[in-house]
Protein backbone atom coordinates (compact mmCIF):
# COMPACT_ATOMS: atom_id res chain seq x y z
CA UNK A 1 20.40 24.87 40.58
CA UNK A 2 22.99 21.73 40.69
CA UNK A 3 25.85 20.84 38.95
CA UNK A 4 27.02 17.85 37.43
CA UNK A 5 30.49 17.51 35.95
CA UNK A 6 29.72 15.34 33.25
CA UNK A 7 27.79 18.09 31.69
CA UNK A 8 30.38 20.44 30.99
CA UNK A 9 32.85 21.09 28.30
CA UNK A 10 36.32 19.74 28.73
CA UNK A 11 37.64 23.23 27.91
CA UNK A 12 35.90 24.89 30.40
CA UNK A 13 37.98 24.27 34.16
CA UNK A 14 36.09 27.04 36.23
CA UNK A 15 32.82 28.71 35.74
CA UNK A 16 31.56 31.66 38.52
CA UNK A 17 28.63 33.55 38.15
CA UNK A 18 28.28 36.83 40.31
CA UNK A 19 26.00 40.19 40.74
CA UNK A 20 27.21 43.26 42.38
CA UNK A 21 24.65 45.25 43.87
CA UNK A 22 25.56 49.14 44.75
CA UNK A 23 23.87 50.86 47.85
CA UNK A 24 24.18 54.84 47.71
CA UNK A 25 24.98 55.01 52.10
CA UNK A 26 26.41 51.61 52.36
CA UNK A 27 28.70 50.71 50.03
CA UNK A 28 28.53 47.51 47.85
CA UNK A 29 27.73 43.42 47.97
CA UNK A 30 29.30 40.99 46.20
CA UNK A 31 27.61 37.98 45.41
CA UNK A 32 29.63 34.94 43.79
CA UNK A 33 28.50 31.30 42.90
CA UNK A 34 32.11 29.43 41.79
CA UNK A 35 32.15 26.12 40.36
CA UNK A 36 35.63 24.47 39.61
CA UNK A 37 34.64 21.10 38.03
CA UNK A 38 38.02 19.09 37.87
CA UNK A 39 38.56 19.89 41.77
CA UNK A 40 34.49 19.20 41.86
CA UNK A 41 34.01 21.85 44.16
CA UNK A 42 31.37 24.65 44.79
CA UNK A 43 31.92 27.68 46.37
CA UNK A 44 29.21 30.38 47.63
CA UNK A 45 30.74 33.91 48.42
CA UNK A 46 29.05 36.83 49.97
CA UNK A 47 31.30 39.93 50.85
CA UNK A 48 30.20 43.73 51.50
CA UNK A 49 32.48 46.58 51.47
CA UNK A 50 31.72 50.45 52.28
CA UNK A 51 31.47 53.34 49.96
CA UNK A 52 35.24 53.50 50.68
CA UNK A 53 35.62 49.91 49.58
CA UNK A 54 37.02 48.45 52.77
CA UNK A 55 35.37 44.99 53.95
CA UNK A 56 32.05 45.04 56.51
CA UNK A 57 31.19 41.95 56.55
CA UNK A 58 31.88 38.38 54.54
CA UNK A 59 29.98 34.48 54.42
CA UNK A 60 32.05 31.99 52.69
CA UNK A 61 30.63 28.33 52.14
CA UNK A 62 32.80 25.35 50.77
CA UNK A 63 31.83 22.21 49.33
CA UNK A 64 33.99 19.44 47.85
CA UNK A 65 32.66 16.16 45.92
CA UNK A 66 28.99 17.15 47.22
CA UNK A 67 30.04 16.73 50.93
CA UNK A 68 30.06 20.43 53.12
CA UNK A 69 33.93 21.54 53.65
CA UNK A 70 33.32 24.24 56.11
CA UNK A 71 31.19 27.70 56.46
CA UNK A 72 32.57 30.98 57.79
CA UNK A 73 31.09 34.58 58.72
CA UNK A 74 33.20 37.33 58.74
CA UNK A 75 32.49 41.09 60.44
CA UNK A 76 35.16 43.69 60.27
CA UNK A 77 35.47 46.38 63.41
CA UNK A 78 38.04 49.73 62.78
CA UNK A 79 41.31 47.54 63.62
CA UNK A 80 39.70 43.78 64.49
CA UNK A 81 38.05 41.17 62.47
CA UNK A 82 36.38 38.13 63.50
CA UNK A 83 35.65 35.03 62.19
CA UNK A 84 33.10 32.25 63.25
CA UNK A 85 33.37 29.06 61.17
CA UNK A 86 32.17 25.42 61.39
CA UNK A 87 34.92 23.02 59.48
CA UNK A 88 35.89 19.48 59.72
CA UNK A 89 37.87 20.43 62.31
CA UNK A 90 34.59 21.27 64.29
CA UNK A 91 33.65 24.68 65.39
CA UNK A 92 36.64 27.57 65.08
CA UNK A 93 35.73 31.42 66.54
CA UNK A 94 38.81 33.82 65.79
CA UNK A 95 39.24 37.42 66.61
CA UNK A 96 42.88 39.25 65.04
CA UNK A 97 43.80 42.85 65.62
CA UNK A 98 44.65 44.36 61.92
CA UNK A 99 46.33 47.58 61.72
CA UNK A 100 45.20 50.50 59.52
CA UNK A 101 43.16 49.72 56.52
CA UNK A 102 43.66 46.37 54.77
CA UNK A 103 42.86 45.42 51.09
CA UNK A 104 39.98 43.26 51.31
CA UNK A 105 38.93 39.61 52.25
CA UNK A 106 40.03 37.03 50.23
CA UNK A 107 37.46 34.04 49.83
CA UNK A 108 39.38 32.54 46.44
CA UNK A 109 35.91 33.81 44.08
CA UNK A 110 37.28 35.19 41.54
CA UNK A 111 35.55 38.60 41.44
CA UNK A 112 36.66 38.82 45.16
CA UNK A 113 40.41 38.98 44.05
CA UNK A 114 39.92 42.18 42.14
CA UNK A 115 38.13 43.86 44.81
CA UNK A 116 41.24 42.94 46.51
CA UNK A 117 42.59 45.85 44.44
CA UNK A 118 40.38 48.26 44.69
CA UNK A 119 42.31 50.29 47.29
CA UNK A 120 45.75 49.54 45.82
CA UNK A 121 47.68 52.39 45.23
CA UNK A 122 47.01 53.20 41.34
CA UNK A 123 47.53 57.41 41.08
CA UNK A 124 51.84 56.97 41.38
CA UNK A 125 51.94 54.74 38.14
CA UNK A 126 53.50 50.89 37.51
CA UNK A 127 55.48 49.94 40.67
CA UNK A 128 55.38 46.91 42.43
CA UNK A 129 53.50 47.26 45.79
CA UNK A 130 53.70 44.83 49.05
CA UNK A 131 50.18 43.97 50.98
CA UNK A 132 50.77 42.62 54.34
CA UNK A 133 48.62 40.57 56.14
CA UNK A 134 46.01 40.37 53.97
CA UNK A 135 43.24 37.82 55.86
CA UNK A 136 41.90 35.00 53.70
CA UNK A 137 39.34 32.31 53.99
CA UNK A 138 41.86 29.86 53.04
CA UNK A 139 45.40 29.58 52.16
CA UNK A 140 45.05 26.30 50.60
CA UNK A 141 45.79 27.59 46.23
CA UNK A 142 42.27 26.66 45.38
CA UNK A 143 40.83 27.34 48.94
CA UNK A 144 39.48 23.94 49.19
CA UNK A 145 40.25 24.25 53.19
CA UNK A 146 38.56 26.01 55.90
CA UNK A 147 37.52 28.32 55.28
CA UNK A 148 38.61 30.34 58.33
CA UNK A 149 40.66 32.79 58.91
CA UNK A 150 44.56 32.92 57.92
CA UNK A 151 46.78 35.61 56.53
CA UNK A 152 48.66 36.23 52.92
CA UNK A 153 50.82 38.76 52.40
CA UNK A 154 51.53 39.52 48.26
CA UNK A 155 54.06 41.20 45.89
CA UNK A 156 51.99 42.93 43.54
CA UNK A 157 52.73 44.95 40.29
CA UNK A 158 51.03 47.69 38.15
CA UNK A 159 51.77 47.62 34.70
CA UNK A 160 49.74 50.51 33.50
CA UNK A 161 46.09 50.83 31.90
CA UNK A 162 44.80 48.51 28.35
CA UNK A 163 42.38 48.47 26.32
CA UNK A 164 40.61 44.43 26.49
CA UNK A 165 38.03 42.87 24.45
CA UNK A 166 36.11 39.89 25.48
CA UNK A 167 32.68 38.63 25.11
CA UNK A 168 31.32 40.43 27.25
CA UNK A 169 32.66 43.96 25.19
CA UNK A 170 35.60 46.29 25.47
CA UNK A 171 36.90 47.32 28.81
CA UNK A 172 40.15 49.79 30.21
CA UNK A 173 41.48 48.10 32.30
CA UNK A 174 44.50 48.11 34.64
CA UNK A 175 46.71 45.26 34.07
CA UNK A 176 48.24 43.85 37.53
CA UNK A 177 49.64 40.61 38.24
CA UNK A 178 50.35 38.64 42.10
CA UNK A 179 54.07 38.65 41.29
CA UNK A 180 55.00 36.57 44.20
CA UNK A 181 52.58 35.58 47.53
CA UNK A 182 53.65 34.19 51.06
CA UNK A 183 51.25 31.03 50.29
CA UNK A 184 53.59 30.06 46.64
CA UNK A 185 50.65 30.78 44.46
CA UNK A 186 52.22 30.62 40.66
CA UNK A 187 51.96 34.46 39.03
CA UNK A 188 48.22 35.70 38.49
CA UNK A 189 48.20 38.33 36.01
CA UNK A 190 44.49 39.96 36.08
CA UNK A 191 43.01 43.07 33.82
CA UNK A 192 40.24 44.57 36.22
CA UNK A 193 38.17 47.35 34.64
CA UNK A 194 38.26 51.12 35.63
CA UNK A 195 35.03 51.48 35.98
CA UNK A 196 34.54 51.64 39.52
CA UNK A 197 32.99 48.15 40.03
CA UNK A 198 36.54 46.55 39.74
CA UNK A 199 35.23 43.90 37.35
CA UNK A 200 37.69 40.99 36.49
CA UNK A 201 37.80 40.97 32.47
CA UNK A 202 40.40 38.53 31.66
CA UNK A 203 43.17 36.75 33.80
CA UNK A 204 45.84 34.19 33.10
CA UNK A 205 47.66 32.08 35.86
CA UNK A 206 50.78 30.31 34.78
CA UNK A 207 53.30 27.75 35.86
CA UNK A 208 51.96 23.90 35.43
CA UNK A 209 48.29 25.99 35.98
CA UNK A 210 48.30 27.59 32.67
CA UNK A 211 44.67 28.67 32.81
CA UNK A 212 42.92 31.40 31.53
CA UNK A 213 39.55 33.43 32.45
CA UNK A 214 37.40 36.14 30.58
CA UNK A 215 34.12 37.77 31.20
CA UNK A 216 31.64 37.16 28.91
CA UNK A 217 28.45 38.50 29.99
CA UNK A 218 28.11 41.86 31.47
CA UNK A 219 24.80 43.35 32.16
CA UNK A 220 23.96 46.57 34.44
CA UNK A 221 20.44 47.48 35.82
C-alpha cells in the first residue's frame, strides 16, 4: 500500500486504519497504520497489553516526507520498561524504573490514546484524574520525533457516559477529555466506547487545531 497526498480530499487531515485482535491467556494487540497528510507523515504502531490491559510490549515506526524518522521497541517488566530505538540521532537504548501500574504507552495512533484509558478510574463517577509519568514515544504534539522514550504526565476529566452515532453505528461511550498535559497539547476531548475494546468513536481537539475524528467502519470477526 502507498500513499500519495495529492490523492486525498482536502477535508480529510488524518486517516488511521487499525485491527484489534483479542487472545483469551494473553491479553490484546493493537495494530495501527496512521497517515496525517498535511504533516506527510506515516506512522506504523504495534502495542500489546494483558488481559488486565497493562502494556507488554510496543514497536513504533516514524516516517516523515518518505524519509525513515526513527523505529523503537518497547518491552515492559513489573516496575521497568525499556526502549531500543534507532533515530537520527543514531542508536538510543533506555531502561526507566516506573512505579506501580501505569496507563499505557503512548505512540500518538489514535486508537492507542484510548487504550490509554482503559485503566482510568471510571466506577467513582466525573472527576478529574492526574496520570503521572505516563511514557510516550514522543513528546513532540504530532510525535513526528523519536520515537523513544520520554514521559507525559496529564490532567484528565470524566464527564459521564453518551450515547454517539457515527458511521460506523451507535456507541455508549464515556466522554473524557486531556484537560491540560505537561507537553501543552491543546484540550482533546475523546468518546471511547464501553464495550471493552476501548474503541475511539469520535474526538475533537481544539485551540488553532480545531480538528475532528469519527469512526466509520466497525467490523468484528
Amino acid at each position: 500500500m502507498s500513499w500519495s497526498g495529492d490523492k486525498v480530499s482536502a477535508d480529510i487531515r488524518t486517516r488511521e486504519d487499525f485491527i484489534i485482535t483479542r487472545h483469551p491467556s494473553e491479553g490484546a494487540v493493537l495494530r495501527s497504520f496512521c497517515q496525517l497528510y498535511e504533516s506527510r507523515m506515516v506512522r506504523d504502531v504495534v502495542t500489546a497489553v494483558d488481559l488486565n490491559f497493562q502494556p507488554t510490549d510496543a514497536s513504533v515506526r516514524v516516517i516523515v516526507d518518505g524519509e525513515l524518522q526513527g523505529t523503537a521497541w518497547y518491552t515492559f517488566g513489573r516496575d521497568t520498561i525499556e526502549c531500543e530505538a534507532v533515530t537520527d540521532k543514531g542508536r538510543i537504548s533506555q531502561t526507566e524504573s516506573l512505579a506501580g501500574t501505569f496507563p499505557g504507552i503512548g505512540t500518538h495512533a489514535l486508537q492507542g490514546d484510548a487504550w490509554l484509558l482503559a485503566n482510568m478510574d471510571f466506577a467513582s463517577g466525573p472527576a478529574v484524574r492526574t496520570l503521572e509519568k505516563m511514557p510516550f514515544c514522543s513528546t513532540h504534539l504530532i510525535g513526528a520525533t523519536g520515537p523513544h522514550l520520554e514521559f507525559v504526565t496529564a490532567d484528565v476529566e470524566y464527564f459521564g457516559d453518551e450515547e454517539v452515532e457515527t458511521e460506523a453505528g451507535v456507541f455508549v461511550c464515556r466522554h473524557v477529555a486531556w484537560v491540560s498535559t505537561s507537553n501543552d497539547h491543546p484540550r482533546y476531548d475523546m468518546w471511547v466506547s464501553t464495550d471493552g475494546d476501548y474503541l475511539l468513536v469520535k474526538g475533537y481537539i481544539g485551540g488553532d487545531w480545531d480538528v475532528s475524528y469519527e469512526l466509520v467502519q466497525h467490523e468484528e470477526e
